[in-house]
C-alpha atoms as a PDB file:
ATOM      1  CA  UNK A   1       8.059  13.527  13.023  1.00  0.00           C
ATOM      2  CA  UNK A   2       6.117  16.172  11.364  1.00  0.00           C
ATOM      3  CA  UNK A   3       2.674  15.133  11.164  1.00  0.00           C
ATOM      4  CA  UNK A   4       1.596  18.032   8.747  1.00  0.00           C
ATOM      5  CA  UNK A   5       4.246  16.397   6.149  1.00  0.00           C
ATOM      6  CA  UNK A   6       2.734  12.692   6.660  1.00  0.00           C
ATOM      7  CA  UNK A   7      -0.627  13.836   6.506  1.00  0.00           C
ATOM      8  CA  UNK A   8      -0.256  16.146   3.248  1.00  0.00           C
ATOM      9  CA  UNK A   9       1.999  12.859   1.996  1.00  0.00           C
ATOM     10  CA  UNK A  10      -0.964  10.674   2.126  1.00  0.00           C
ATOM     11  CA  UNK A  11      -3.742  12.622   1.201  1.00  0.00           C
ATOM     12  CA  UNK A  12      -1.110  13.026  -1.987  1.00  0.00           C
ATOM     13  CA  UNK A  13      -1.050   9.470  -2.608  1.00  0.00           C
ATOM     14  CA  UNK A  14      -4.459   8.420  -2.283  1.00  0.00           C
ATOM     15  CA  UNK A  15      -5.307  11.135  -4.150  1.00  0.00           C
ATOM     16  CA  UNK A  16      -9.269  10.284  -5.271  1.00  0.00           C
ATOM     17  CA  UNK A  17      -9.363   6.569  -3.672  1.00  0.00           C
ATOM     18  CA  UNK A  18     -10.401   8.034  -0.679  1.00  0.00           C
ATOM     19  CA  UNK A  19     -10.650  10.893   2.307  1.00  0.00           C
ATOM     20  CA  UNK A  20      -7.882  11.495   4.718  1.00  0.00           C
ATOM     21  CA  UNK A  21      -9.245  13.195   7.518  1.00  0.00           C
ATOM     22  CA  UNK A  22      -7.318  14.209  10.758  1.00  0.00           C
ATOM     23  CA  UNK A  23      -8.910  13.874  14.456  1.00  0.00           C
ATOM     24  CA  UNK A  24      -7.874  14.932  17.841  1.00  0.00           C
ATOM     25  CA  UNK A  25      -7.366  11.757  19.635  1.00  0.00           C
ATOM     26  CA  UNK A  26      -8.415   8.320  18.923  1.00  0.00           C
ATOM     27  CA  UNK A  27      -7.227   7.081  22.305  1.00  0.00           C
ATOM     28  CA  UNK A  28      -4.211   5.009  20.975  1.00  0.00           C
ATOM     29  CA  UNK A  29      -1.230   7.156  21.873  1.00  0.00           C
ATOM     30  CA  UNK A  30       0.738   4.168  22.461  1.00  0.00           C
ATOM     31  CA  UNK A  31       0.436   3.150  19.187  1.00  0.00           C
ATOM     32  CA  UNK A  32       1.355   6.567  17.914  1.00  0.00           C
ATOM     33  CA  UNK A  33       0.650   7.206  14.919  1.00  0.00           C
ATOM     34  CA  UNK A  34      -2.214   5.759  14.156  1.00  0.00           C
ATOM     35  CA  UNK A  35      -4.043   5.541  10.674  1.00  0.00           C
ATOM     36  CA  UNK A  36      -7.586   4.078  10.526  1.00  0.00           C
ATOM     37  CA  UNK A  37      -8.381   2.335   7.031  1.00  0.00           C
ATOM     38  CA  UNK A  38     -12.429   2.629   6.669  1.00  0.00           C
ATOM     39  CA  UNK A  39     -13.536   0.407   4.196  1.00  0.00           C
ATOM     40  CA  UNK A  40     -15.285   1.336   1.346  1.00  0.00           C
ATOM     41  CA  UNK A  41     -18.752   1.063   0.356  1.00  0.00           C
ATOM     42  CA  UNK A  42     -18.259  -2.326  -1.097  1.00  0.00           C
ATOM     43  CA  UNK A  43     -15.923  -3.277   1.149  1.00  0.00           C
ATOM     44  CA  UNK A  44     -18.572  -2.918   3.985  1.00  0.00           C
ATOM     45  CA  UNK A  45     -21.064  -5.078   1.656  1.00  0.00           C
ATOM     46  CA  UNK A  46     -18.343  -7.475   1.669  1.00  0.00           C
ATOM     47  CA  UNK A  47     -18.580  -7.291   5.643  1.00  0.00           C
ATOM     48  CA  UNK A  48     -15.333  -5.399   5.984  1.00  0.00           C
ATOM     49  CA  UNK A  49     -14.954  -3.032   9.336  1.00  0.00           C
ATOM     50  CA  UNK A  50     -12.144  -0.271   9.819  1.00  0.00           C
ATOM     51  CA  UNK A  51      -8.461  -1.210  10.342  1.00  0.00           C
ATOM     52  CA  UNK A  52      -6.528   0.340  12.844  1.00  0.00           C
ATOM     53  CA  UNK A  53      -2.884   0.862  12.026  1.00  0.00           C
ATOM     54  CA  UNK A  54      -0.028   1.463  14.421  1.00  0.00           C
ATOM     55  CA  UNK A  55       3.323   2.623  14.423  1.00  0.00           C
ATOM     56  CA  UNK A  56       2.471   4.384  11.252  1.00  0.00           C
ATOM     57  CA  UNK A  57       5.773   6.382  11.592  1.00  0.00           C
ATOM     58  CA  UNK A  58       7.841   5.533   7.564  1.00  0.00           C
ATOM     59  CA  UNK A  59       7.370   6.891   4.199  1.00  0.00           C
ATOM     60  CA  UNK A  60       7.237   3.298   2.912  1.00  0.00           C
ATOM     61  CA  UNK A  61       3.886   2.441   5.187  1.00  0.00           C
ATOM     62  CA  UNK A  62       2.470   5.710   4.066  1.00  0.00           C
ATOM     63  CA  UNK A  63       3.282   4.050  -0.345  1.00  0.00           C
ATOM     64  CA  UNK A  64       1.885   0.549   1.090  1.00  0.00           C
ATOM     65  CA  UNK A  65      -1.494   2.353   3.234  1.00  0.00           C
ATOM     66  CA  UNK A  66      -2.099   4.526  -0.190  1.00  0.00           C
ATOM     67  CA  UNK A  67      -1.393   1.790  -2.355  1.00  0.00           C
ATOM     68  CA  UNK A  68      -3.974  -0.098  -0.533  1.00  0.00           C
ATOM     69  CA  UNK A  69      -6.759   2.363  -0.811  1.00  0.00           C
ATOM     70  CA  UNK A  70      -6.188   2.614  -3.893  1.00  0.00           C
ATOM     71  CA  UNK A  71      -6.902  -1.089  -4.706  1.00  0.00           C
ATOM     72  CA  UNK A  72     -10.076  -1.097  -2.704  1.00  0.00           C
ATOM     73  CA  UNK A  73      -8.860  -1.088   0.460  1.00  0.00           C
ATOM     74  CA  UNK A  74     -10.342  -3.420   3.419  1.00  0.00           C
ATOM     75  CA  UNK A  75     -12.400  -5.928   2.381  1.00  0.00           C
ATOM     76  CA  UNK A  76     -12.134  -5.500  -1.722  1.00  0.00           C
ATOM     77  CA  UNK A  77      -7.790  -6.105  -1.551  1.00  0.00           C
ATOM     78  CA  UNK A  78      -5.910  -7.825   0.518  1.00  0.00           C
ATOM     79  CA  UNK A  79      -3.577  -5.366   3.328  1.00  0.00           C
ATOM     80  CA  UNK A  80      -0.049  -6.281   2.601  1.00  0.00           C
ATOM     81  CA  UNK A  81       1.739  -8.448   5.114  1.00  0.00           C
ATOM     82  CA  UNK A  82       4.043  -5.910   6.206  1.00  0.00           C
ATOM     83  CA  UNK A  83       0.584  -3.276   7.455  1.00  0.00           C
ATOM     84  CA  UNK A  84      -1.251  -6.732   8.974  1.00  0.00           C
ATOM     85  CA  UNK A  85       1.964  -6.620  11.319  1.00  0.00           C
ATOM     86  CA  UNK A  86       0.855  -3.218  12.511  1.00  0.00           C
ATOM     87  CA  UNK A  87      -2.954  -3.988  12.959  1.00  0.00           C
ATOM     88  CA  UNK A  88      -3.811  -3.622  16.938  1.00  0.00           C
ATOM     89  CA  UNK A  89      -7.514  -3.330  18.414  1.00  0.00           C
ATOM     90  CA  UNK A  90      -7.909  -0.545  20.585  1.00  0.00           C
ATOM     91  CA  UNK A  91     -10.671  -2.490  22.155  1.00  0.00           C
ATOM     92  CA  UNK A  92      -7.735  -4.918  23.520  1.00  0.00           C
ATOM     93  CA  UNK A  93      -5.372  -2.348  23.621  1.00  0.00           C
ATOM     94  CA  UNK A  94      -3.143  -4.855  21.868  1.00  0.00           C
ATOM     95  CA  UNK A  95      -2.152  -6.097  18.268  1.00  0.00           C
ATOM     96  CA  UNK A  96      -4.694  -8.191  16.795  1.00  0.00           C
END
């Protein structure tokens, strides 16, 4: 996988709906790789918290993450089905 190419991919297709922002580690290599939705102000008002995607490893969950962000992201539009599949909490180490 080249992570440059999915990175400059999504910061592409969010385009002004939001900041992609690259980090180190988040702790979830088993769940390689890992996107983290924050939600928006007014998602947060509406008592969203950040999503933590999985297995983010397609060019079609890259369209459906951007796609999402784009319509308000967590707690403004609903995450389509097939991202809720890859929602985990690294507090459980498991999917949520």
């Amino acid at each position: 996988m080249d992570h440059g190419e999915q990175v400059a991919r999504l910061r592409a297709a969010v385009g002004d709906a939001g900041r992609v922002r690259v980090s180190e580690c988040l702790d979830a290599c088993g769940h390689s790789n890992v996107v983290v939705v924050n939600p928006s102000p007014r998602g947060r008002e509406n008592g969203a918290r950040p999503v933590w995607l999985g297995w983010v490893l397609g060019e079609d969950m890259v369209t459906e993450i951007a796609e999402w962000v784009r319509a308000g992201g967590p707690g403004v539009a609903e995450a389509p089905a097939t991202l809720e599949l890859q929602e985990f909490d690294l507090r459980k180490g498991a999917r949520s």
